[in-house]
C-alpha atoms as a PDB file:
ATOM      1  CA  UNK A   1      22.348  12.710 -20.377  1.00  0.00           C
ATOM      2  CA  UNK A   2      24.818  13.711 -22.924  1.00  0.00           C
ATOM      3  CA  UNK A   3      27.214  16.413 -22.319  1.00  0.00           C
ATOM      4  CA  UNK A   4      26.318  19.979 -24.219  1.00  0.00           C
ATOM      5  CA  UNK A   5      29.532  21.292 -25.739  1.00  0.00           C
ATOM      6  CA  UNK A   6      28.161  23.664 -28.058  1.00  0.00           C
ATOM      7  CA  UNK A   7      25.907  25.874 -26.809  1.00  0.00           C
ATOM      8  CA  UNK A   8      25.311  29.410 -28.178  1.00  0.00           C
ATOM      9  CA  UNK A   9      25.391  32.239 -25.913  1.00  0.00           C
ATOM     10  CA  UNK A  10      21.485  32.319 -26.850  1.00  0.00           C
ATOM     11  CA  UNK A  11      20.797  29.086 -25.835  1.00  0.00           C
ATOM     12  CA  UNK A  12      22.554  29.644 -22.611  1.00  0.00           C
ATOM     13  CA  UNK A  13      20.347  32.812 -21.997  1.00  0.00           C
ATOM     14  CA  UNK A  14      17.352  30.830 -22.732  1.00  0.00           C
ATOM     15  CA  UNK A  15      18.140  28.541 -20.542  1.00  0.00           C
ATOM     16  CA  UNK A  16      18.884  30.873 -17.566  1.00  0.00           C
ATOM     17  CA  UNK A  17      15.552  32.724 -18.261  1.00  0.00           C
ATOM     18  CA  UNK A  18      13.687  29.160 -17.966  1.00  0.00           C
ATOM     19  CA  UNK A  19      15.324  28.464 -14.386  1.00  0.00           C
ATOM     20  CA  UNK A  20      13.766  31.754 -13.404  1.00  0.00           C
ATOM     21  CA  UNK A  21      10.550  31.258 -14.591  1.00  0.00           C
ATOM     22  CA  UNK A  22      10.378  27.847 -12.961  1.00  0.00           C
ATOM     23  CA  UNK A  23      11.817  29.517  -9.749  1.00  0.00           C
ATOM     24  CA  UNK A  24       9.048  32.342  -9.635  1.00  0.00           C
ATOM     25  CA  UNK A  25       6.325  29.277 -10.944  1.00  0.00           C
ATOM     26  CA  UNK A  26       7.425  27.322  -8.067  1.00  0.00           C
ATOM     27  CA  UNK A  27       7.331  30.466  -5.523  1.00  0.00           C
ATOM     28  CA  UNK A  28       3.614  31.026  -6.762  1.00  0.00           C
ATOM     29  CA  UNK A  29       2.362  27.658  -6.669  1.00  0.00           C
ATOM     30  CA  UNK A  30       3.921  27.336  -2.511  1.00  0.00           C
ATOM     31  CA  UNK A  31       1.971  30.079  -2.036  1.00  0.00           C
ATOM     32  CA  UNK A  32      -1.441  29.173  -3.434  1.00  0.00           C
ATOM     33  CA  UNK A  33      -1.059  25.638  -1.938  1.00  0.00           C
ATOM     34  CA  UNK A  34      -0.419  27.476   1.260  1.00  0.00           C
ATOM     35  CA  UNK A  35      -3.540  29.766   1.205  1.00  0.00           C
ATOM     36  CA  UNK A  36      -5.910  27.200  -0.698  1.00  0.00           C
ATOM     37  CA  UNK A  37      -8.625  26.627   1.935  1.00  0.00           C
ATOM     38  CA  UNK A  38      -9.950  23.210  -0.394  1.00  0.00           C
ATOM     39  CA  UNK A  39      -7.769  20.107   0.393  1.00  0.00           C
ATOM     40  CA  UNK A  40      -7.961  19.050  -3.448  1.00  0.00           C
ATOM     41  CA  UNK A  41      -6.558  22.356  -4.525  1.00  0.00           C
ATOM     42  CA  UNK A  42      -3.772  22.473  -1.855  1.00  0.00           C
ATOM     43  CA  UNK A  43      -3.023  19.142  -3.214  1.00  0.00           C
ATOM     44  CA  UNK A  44      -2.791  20.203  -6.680  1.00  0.00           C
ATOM     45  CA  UNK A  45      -0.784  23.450  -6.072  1.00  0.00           C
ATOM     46  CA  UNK A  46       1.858  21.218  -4.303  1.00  0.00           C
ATOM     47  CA  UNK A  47       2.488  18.919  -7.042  1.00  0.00           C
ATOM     48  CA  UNK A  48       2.651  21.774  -9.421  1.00  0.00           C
ATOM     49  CA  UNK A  49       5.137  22.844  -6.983  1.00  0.00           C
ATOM     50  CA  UNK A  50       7.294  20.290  -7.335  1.00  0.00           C
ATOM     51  CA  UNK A  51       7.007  19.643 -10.883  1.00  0.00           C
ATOM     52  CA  UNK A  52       8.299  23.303 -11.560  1.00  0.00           C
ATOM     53  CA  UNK A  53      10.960  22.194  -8.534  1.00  0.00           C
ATOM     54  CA  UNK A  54      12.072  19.072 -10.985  1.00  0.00           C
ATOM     55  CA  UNK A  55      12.267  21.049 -14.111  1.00  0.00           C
ATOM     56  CA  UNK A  56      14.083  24.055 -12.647  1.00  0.00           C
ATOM     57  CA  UNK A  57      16.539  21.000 -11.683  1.00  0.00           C
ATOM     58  CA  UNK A  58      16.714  19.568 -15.007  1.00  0.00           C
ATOM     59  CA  UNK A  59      17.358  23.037 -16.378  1.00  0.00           C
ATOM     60  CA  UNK A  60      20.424  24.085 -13.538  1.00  0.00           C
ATOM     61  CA  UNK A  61      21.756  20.322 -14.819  1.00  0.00           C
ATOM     62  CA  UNK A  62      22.015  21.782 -18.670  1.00  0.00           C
ATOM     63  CA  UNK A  63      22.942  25.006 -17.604  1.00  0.00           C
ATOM     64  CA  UNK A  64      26.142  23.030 -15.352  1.00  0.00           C
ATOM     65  CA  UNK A  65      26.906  21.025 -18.419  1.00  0.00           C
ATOM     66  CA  UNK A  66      27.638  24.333 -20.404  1.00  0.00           C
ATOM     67  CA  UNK A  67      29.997  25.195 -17.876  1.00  0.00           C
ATOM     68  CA  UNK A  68      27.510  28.240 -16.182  1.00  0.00           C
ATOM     69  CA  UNK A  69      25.289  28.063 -12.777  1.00  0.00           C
ATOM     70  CA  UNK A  70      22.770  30.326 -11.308  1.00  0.00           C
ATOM     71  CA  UNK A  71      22.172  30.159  -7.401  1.00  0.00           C
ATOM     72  CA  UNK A  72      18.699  29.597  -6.457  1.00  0.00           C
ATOM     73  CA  UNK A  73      16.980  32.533  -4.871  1.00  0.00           C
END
């Protein structure tokens, strides 16, 4: 991926918002997969899961390249 030299201190705030929206997304779906009683929807929940898990990743990789980092909770 290219390096992001010029981000605006908007952009970066964005950003940081979106990694804790994917943090709480991935939280919630955990937690539904975890109390789903129907194999299909425990299924489901789990890849959400891990989707929100990949694009919180993607997201702490852009927010690295701009020289910030949040810790995961």
């Amino acid at each position: 991926m290219a390096p992001v030299t010029m981000a605006t201190e908007r952009e970066k705030l964005h950003l940081i918002d979106q990694v804790s929206a994917e943090q709480l997304k991935q939280k919630k779906y955990a937690l539904y997969a975890a109390e789903a009683e129907d194999e299909d929807l425990q299924a489901l929940f789990s890849r959400l899961a891990q989707s929100s898990g990949q694009h919180e990743e993607k997201l702490q990789e852009l927010l690295r390249e701009t020289g910030l980092a949040i810790q995961p909770h």
